[in-house]
Protein backbone atom coordinates (compact mmCIF):
# COMPACT_ATOMS: atom_id res chain seq x y z
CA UNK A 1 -27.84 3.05 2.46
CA UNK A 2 -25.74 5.17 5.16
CA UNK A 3 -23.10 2.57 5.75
CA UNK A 4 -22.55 2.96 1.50
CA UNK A 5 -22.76 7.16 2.06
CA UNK A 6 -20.19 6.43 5.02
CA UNK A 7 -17.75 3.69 3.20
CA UNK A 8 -17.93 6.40 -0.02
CA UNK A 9 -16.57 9.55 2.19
CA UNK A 10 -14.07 7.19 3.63
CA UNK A 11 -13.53 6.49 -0.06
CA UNK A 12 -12.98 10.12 -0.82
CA UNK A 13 -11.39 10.86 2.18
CA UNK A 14 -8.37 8.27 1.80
CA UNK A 15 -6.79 10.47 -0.97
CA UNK A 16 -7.21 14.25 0.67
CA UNK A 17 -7.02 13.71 4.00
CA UNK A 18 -5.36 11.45 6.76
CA UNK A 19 -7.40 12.63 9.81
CA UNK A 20 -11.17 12.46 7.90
CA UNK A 21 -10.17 8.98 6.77
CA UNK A 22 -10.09 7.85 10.28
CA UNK A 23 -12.86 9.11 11.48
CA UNK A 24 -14.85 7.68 8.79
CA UNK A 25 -12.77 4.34 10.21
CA UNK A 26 -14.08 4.74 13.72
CA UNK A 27 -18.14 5.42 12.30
CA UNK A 28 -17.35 1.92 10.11
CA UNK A 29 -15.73 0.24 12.98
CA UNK A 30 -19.05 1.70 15.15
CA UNK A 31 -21.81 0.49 12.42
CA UNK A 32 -19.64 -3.18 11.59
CA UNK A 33 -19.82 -3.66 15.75
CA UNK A 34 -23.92 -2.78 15.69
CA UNK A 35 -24.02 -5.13 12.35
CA UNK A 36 -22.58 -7.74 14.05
CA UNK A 37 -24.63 -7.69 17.16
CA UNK A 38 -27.60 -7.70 15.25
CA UNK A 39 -26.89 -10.18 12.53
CA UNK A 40 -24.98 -12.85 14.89
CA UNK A 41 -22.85 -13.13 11.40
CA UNK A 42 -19.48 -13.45 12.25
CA UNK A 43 -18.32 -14.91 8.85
CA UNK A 44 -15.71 -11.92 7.99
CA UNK A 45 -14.34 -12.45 11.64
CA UNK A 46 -13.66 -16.27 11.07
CA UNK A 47 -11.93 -16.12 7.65
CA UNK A 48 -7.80 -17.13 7.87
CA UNK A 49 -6.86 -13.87 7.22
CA UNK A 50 -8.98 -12.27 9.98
CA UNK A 51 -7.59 -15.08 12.18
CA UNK A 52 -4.14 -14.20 11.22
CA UNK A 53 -4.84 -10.33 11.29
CA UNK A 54 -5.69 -11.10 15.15
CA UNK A 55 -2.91 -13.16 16.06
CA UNK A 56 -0.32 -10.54 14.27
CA UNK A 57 -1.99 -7.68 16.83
CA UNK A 58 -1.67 -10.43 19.85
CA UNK A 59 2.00 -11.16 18.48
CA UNK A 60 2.90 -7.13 18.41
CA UNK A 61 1.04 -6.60 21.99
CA UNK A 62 3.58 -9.96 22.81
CA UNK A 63 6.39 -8.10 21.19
CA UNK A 64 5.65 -4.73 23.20
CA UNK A 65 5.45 -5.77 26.64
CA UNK A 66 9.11 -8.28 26.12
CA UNK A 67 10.42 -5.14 23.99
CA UNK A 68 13.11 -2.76 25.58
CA UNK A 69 10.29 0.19 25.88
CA UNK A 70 6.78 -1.30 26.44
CA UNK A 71 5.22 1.95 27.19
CA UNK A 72 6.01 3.62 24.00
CA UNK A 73 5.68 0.57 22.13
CA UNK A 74 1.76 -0.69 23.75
CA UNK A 75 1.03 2.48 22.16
CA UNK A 76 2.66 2.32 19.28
CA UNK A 77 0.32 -0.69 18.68
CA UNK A 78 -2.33 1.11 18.36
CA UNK A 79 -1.55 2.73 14.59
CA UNK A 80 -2.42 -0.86 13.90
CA UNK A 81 -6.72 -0.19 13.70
CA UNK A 82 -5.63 1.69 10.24
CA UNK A 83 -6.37 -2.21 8.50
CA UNK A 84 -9.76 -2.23 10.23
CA UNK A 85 -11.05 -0.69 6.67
CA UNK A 86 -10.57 -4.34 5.19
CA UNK A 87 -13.07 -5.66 8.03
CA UNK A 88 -15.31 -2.66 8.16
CA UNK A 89 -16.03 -2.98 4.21
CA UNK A 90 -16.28 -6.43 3.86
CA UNK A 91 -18.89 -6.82 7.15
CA UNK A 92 -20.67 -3.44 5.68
CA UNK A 93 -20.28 -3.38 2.17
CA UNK A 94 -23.06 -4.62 -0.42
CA UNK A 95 -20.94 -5.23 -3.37
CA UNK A 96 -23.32 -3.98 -6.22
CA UNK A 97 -23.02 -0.53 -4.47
CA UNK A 98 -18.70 -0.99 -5.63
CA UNK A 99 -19.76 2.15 -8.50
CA UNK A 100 -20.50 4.11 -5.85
CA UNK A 101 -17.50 3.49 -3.76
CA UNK A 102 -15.58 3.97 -7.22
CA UNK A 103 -16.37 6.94 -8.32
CA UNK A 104 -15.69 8.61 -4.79
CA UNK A 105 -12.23 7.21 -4.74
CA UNK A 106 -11.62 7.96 -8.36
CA UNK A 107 -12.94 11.50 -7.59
CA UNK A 108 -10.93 12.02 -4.40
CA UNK A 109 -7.72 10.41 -6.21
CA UNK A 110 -7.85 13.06 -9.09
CA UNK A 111 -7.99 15.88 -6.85
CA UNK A 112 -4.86 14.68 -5.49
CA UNK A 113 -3.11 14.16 -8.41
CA UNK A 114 -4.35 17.75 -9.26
CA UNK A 115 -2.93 19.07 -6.03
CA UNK A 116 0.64 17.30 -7.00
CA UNK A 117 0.63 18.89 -10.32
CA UNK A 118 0.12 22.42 -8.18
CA UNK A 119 2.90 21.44 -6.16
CA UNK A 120 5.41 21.17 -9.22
CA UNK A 121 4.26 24.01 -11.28
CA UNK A 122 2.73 26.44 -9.04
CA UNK A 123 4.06 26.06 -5.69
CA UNK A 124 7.74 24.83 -7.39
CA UNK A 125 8.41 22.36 -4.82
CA UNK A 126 10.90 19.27 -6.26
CA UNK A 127 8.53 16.61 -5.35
CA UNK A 128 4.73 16.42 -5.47
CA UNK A 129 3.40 15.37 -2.19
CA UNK A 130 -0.37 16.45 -3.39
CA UNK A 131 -2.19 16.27 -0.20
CA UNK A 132 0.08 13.89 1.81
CA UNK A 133 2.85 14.84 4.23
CA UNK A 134 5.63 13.10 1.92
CA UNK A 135 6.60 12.53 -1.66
CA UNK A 136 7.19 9.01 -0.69
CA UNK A 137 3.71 8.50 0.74
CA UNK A 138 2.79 10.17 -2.28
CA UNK A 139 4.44 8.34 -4.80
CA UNK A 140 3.12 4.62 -3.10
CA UNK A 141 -0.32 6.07 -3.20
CA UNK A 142 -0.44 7.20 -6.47
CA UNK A 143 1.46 3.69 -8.06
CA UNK A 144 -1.80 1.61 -5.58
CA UNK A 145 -4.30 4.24 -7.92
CA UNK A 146 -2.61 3.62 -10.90
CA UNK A 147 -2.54 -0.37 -10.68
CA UNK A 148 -5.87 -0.12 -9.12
CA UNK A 149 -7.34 1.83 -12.23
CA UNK A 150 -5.76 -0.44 -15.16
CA UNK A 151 -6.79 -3.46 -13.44
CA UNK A 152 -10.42 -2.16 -13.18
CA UNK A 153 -9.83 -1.45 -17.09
CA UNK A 154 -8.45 -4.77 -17.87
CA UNK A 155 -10.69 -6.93 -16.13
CA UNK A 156 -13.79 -5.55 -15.71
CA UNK A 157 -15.20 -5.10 -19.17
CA UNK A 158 -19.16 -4.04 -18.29
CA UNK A 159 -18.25 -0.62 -16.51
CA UNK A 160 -21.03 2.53 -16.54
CA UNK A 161 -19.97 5.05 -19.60
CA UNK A 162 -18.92 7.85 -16.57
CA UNK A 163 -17.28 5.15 -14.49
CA UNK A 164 -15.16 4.38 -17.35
CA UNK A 165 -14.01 7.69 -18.10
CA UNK A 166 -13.54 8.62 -14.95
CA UNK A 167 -12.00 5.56 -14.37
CA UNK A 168 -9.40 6.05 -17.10
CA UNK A 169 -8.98 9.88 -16.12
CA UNK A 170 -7.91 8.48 -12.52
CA UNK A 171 -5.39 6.07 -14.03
CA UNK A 172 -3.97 8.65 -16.36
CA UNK A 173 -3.22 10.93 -13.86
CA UNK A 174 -1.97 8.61 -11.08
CA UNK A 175 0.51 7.98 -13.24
CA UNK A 176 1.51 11.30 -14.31
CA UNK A 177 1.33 12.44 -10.02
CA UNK A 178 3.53 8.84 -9.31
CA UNK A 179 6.49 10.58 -11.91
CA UNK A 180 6.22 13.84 -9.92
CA UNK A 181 6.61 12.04 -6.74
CA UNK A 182 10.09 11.46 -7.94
CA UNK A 183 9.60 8.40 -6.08
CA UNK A 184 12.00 5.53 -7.68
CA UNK A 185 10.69 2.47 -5.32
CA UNK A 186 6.97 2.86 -5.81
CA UNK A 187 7.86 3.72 -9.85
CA UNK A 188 9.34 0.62 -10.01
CA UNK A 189 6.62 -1.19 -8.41
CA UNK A 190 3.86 0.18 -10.75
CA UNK A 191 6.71 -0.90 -13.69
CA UNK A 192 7.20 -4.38 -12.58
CA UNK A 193 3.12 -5.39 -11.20
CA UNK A 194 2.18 -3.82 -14.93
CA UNK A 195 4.27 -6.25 -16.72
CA UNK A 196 2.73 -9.13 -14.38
CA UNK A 197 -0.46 -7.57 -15.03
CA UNK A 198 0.42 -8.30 -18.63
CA UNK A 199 1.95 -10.99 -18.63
CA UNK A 200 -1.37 -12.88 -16.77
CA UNK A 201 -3.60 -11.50 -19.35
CA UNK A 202 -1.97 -11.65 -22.57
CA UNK A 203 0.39 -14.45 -21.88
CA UNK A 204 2.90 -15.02 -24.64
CA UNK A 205 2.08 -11.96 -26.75
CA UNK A 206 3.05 -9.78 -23.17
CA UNK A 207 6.24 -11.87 -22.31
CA UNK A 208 7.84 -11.22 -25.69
CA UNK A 209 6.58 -7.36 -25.12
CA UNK A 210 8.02 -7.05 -22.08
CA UNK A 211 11.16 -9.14 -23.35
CA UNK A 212 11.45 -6.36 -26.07
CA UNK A 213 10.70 -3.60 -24.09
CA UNK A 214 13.42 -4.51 -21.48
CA UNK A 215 16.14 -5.36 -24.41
CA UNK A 216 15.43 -1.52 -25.82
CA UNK A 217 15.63 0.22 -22.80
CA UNK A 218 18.74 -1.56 -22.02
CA UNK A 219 20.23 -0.36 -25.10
CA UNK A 220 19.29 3.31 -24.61
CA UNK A 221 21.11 2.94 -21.09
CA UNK A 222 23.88 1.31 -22.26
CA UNK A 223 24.69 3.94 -25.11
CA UNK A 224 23.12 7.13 -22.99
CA UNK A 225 25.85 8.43 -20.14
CA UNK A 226 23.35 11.05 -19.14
CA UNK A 227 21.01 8.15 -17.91
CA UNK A 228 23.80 6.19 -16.24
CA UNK A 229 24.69 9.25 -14.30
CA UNK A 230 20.86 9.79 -13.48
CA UNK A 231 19.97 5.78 -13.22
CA UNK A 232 23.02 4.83 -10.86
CA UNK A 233 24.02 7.60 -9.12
CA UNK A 234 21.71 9.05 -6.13
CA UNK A 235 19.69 12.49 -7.08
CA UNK A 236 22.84 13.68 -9.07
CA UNK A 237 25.27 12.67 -6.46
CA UNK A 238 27.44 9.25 -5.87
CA UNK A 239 25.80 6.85 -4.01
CA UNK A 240 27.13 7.18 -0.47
CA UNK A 241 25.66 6.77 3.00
CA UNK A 242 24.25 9.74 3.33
CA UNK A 243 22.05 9.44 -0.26
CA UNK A 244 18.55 7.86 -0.15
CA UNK A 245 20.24 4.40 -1.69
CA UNK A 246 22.99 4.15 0.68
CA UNK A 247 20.72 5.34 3.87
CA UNK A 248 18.51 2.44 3.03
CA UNK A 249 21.64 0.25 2.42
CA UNK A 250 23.01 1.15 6.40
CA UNK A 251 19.33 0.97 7.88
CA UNK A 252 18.72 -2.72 6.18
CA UNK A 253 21.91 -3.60 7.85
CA UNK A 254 21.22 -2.29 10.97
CA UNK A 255 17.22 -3.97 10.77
CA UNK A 256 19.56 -7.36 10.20
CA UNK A 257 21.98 -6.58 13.44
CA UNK A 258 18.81 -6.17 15.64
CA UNK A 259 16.88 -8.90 14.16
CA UNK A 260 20.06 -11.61 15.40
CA UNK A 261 20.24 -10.06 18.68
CA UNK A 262 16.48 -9.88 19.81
CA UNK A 263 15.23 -12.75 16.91
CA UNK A 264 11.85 -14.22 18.53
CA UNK A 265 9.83 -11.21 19.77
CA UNK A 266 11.87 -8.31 18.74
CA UNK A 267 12.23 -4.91 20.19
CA UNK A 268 8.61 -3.70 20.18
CA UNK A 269 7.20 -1.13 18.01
CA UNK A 270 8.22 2.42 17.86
CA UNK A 271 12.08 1.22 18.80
CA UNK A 272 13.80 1.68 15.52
CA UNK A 273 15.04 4.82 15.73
CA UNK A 274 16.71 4.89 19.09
CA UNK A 275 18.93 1.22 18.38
CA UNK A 276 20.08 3.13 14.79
CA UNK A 277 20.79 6.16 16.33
CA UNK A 278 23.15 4.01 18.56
CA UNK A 279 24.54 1.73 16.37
CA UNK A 280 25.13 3.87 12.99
CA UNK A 281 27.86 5.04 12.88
CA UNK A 282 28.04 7.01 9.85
CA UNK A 283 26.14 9.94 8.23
CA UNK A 284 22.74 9.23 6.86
CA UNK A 285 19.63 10.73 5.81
CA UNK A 286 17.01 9.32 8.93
CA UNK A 287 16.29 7.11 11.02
CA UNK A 288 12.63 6.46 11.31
CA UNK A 289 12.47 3.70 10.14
CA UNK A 290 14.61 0.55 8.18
CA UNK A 291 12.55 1.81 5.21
CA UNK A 292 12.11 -1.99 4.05
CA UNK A 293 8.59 -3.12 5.79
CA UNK A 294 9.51 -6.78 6.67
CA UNK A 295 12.51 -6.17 7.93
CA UNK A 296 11.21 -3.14 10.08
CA UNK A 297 8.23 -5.54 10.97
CA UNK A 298 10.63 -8.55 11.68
CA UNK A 299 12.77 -5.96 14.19
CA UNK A 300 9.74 -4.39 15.76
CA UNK A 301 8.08 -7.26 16.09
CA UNK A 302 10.77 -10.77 16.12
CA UNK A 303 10.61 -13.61 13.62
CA UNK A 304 6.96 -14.69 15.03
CA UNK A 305 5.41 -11.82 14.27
CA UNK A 306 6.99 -11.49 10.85
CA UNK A 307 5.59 -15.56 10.38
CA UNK A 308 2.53 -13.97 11.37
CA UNK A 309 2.59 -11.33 9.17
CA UNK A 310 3.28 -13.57 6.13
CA UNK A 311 0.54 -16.37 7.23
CA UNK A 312 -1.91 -13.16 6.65
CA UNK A 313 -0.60 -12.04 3.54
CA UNK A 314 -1.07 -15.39 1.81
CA UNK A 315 -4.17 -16.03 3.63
CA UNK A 316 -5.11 -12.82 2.26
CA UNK A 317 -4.06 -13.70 -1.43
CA UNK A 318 -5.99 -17.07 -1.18
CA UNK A 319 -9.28 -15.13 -0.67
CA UNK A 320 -8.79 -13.12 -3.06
CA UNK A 321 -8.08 -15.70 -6.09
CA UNK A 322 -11.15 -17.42 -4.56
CA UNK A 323 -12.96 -14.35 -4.61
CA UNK A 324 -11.60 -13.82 -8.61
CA UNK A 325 -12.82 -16.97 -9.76
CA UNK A 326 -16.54 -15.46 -9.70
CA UNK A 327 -16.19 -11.76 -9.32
CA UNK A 328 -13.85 -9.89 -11.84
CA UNK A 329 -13.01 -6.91 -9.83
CA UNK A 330 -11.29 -9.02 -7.50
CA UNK A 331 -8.65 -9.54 -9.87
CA UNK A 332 -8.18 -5.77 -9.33
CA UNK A 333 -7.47 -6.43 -6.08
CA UNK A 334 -4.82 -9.29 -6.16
CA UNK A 335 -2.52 -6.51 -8.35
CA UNK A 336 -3.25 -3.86 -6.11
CA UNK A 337 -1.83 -5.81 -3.21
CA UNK A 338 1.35 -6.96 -5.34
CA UNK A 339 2.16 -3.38 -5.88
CA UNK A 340 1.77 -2.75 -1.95
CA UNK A 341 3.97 -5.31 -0.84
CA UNK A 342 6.62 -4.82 -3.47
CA UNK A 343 6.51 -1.03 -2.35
CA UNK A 344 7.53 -2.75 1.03
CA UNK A 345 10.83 -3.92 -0.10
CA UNK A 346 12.27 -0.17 -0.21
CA UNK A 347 9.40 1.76 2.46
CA UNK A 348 8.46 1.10 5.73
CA UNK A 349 4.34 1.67 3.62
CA UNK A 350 2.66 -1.31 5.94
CA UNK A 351 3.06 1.54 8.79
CA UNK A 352 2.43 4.52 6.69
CA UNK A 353 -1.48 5.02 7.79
CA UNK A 354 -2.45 7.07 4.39
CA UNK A 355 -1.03 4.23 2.55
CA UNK A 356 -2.41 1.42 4.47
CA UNK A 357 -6.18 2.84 4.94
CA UNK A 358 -6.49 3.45 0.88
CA UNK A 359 -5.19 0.39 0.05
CA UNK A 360 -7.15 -1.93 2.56
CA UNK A 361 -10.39 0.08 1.47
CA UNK A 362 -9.33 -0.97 -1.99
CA UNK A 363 -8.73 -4.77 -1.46
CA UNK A 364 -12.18 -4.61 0.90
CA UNK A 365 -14.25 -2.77 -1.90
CA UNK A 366 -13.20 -4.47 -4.86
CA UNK A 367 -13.68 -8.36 -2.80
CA UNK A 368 -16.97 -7.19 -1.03
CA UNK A 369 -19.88 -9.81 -1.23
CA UNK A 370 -22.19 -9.06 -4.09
CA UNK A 371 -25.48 -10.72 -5.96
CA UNK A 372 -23.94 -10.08 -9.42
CA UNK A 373 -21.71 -8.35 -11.35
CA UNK A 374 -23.11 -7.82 -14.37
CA UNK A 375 -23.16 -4.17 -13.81
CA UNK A 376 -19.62 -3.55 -13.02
């Protein structure tokens, strides 16, 4: 019963607040270490995808000590225990307590959304960042809620009356906070897993839909300058280095440069920003990172960690469809994590902590061993 109290806080906690959702991580991490020792069941710890999980960690700690800074990057490591929420649910996790866990998440999610909404037409800001540090963070959360919530509508049919409402409340407004996030990648993500979504569920009918829907829209491009201008240029402005599309454009480049020079094990973690710094050599917006997760990965972390990385991510998808075959929320889950990784194409989100924890949490809940279903 506490582990569920504990797993729904961190469920709350994921949306409103960065440092609460970790410590809620280290209690599950505490209670999944005294489960284990009691239980002797090591199950969750012997999948593929935990086996791949470990050898990613034992491929960055690799990575870090052959790197070019293995101080900063031993410790840059550690942001890694953020994905410890997919191992601390499944070991804890009775899955007919997933309501519970629900309506926590959906509760802590609308608050957030709430908060963005204050940020646009209260506080005035240009982008809602509710109660994250960055619209960006902001805008890949909110797309993860929004998939997260239509899923749960489309597949699981037999939800509670307040779940449901709640439920649809959640998915309403995620959507609404992911178009103040003026965030373009995660928009686009939410766009394209919603038409797969779709497409899976309604077959035909959805493909000639989508076919439509694409052909229109299109057409209002084609004969609207005032969404050319907005569509292909960057903010307002032309599309130059120092825009968001032509920073990511220069970084990608530079990811590529590193990636040739230092291919097997990389530079180590936490070494992106001082190779661009050296090797760009025209204006751009930052340099944190090569804002496109596998090449960032692939450059922290060398071509065997990025084989790694992708050995867990389909390992990770094949439990998942396993797990869909008999449990229906599951299916949830498979959408939720094509919507992370395509958010990974234009965001460095696999090392954005706020981004990771709720989404892992997410996957964990939604794929968490239950008797039945029935009540879902």
């Amino acid at each position: 019963m506490f582990e569920t109290i504990l797993i729904q806080l961190g469920a709350f906690s994921v949306n409103v607040s960065i440092s609460i959702a970790q410590l809620f991580l280290g209690l599950l991490i505490i209670f999944s270490a005294v489960k284990l020792y009691k239980t002797r069941d090591f199950s969750q710890l012997t999948t593929l995808h935990a086996k791949f999980f470990m050898l990613m960690v034992v491929a960055e700690l690799t990575a870090a000590f052959a790197g070019i800074d293995p101080k900063r990057s031993v410790g840059e490591v550690a942001s890694t225990w953020t994905y410890l929420y997919l191992f601390t649910i499944l070991i804890l996790l009775d899955g007919n307590n997933l309501n519970r866990v629900l309506y926590a998440f959906f509760f802590g999610s609308i608050l957030n959304a709430i908060s963005g909404i204050y940020d646009i037409y209260v506080t005035g800001i240009e982008r809602a960042i509710g109660y994250y540090t960055h619209a960006l963070t902001y805008g890949n959360a909110a797309a993860v809620v929004f998939i997260c919530g239509l899923g749960l509508l489309i597949f699981v049919r037999h939800q509670p009356k307040k779940l449901y409402l709640l439920t649809i409340s959640a998915t309403v407004l995620a959507a609404y906070a992911l178009f103040l996030s003026g965030s373009r990648g995660p928009m686009l993500s939410a766009i394209v897993t919603t038409a797969i979504i779709c497409i899976y569920q309604y077959k035909m009918k959805a493909v000639a839909a989508v076919s439509a829907l694409v052909f229109i829209v299109a057409g209002v491009i084609y004969f609207s300058q005032p969404l050319q201008d907005k569509l292909f240029t960057d903010r307002g402005g032309p599309v130059g280095t120092s825009s968001s599309v032509g920073t990511r454009i220069v970084l990608w480049e530079t990811a590529l440069k590193g990636i040739s020079e230092r291919p097997v094990f990389g530079f180590g973690k936490g070494n992106f920003t001082a190779y661009a710094k050296e090797n760009i050599k025209v204006p751009v917006l930052s340099t944190a990172h090569a804002h496109n997760s596998y090449l960032h990965y692939a450059f922290s972390n060398g071509l065997v960690g990025l084989a790694l990385l992708f050995g867990f991510i389909i390992s990770l998808f094949r439990y998942m469809y396993l797990r869909s075959k008999e449990y229906p929320p599951a299916k949830a889950a498979i959408f939720i994590f094509i919507a992370f990784l395509l958010e990974g194409l234009t965001e460095n989100n696999f090392g954005d902590s706020e981004v990771v924890m709720l989404t892992t949490l997410l996957l964990a809940a939604l794929t968490a061993p239950a008797r039945h279903y029935k009540n879902l």
